[in-house]
Protein backbone atom coordinates (compact mmCIF):
# COMPACT_ATOMS: atom_id res chain seq x y z
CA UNK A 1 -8.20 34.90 -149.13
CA UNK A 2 -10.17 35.76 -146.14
CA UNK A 3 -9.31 34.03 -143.28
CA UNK A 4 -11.97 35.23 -140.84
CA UNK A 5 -15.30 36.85 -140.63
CA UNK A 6 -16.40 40.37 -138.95
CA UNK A 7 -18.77 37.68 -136.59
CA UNK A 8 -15.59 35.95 -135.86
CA UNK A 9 -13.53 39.40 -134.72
CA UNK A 10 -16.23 40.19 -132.27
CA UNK A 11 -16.50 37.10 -130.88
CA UNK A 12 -12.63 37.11 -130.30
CA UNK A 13 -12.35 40.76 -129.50
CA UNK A 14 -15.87 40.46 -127.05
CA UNK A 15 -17.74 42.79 -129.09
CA UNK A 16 -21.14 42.45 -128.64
CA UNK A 17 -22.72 45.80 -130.44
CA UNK A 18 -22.05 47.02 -133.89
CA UNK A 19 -20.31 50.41 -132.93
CA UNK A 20 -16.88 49.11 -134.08
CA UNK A 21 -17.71 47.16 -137.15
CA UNK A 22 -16.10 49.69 -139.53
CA UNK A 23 -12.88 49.77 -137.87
CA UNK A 24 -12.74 46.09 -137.34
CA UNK A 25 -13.73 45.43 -140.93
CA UNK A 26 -10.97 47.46 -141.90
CA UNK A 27 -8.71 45.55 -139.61
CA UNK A 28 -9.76 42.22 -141.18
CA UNK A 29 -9.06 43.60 -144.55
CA UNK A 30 -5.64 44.69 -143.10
CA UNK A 31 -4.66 41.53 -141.38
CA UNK A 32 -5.82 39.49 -144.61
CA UNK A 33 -3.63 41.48 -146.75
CA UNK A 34 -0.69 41.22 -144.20
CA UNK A 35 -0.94 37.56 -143.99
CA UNK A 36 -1.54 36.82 -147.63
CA UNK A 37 1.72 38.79 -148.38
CA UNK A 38 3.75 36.80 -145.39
CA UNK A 39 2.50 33.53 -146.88
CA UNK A 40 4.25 31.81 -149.66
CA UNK A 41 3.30 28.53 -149.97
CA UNK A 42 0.40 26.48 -150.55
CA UNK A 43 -1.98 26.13 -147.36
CA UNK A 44 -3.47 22.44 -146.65
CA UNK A 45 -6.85 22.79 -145.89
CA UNK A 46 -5.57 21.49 -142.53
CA UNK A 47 -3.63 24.60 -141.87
CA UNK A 48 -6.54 26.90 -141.98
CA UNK A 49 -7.19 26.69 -138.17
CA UNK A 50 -2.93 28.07 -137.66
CA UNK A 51 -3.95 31.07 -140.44
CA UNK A 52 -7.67 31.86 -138.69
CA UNK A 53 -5.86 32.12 -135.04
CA UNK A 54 -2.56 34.23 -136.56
CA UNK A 55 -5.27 36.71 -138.17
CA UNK A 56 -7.90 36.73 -135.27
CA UNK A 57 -4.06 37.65 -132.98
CA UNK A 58 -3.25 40.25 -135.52
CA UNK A 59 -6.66 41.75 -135.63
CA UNK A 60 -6.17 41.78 -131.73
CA UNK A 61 -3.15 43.50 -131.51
CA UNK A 62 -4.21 46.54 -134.29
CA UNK A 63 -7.33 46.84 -132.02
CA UNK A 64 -5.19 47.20 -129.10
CA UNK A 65 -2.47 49.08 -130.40
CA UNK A 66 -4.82 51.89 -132.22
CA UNK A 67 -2.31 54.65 -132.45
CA UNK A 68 1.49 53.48 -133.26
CA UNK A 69 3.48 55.13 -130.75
CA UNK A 70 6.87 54.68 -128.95
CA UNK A 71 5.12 52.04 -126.39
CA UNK A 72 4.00 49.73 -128.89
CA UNK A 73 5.41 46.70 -128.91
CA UNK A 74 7.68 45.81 -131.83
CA UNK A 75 10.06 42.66 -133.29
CA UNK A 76 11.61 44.57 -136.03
CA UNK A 77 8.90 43.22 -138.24
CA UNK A 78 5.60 44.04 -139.36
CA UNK A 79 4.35 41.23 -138.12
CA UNK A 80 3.84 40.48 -133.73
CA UNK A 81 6.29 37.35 -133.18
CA UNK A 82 3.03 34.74 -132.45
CA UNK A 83 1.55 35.90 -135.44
CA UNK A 84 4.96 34.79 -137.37
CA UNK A 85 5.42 31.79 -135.33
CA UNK A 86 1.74 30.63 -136.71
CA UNK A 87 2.51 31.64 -140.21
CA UNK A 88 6.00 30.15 -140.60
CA UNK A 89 5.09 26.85 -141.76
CA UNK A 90 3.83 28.47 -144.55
CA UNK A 91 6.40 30.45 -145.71
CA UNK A 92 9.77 29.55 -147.45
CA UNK A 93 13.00 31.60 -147.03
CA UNK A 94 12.61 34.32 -149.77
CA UNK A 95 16.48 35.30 -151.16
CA UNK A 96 16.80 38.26 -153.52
């Protein structure tokens, strides 16, 4: 599923030319992919607005954190902490 458009990224991330619409397509596909993995239940068509903000805040933080170094911040998951606190609801424990 695709939770939000490249129109909707620049708006977030105040883009207003198209010099970054590669990258940020890219990062749309990425944060899709990373939520639709996290996610394990069935979404409500109510819950769409939790799922648009976690992947418009995960597209955020790739834009800002370009390069993966030492400084960037971390919780041990792949996933930033708000990001998993919008997604929970929507995920059961896993246990393998």
């Amino acid at each position: 599923m695709n939770w939000v458009t490249l129109e909707e990224a620049k708006h977030h991330l105040r883009y207003d030319d198209d010099a970054n619409d590669n990258t940020l397509a890219l990062y749309i596909a990425a944060a899709d992919d990373a939520i639709n993995r996290y996610i394990n239940t069935e979404v409500p068509e109510s819950g769409t607005g939790d799922i648009k903000v976690a992947a418009l805040m995960l597209i955020g933080y790739f834009d800002d954190n370009r390069n993966a170094d030492k400084d960037t911040p971390t919780n041990g998951n792949y996933l930033p902490q708000p990001v998993v606190s919008l997604l929970y609801p929507y995920r059961e424990p896993v246990v393998t």
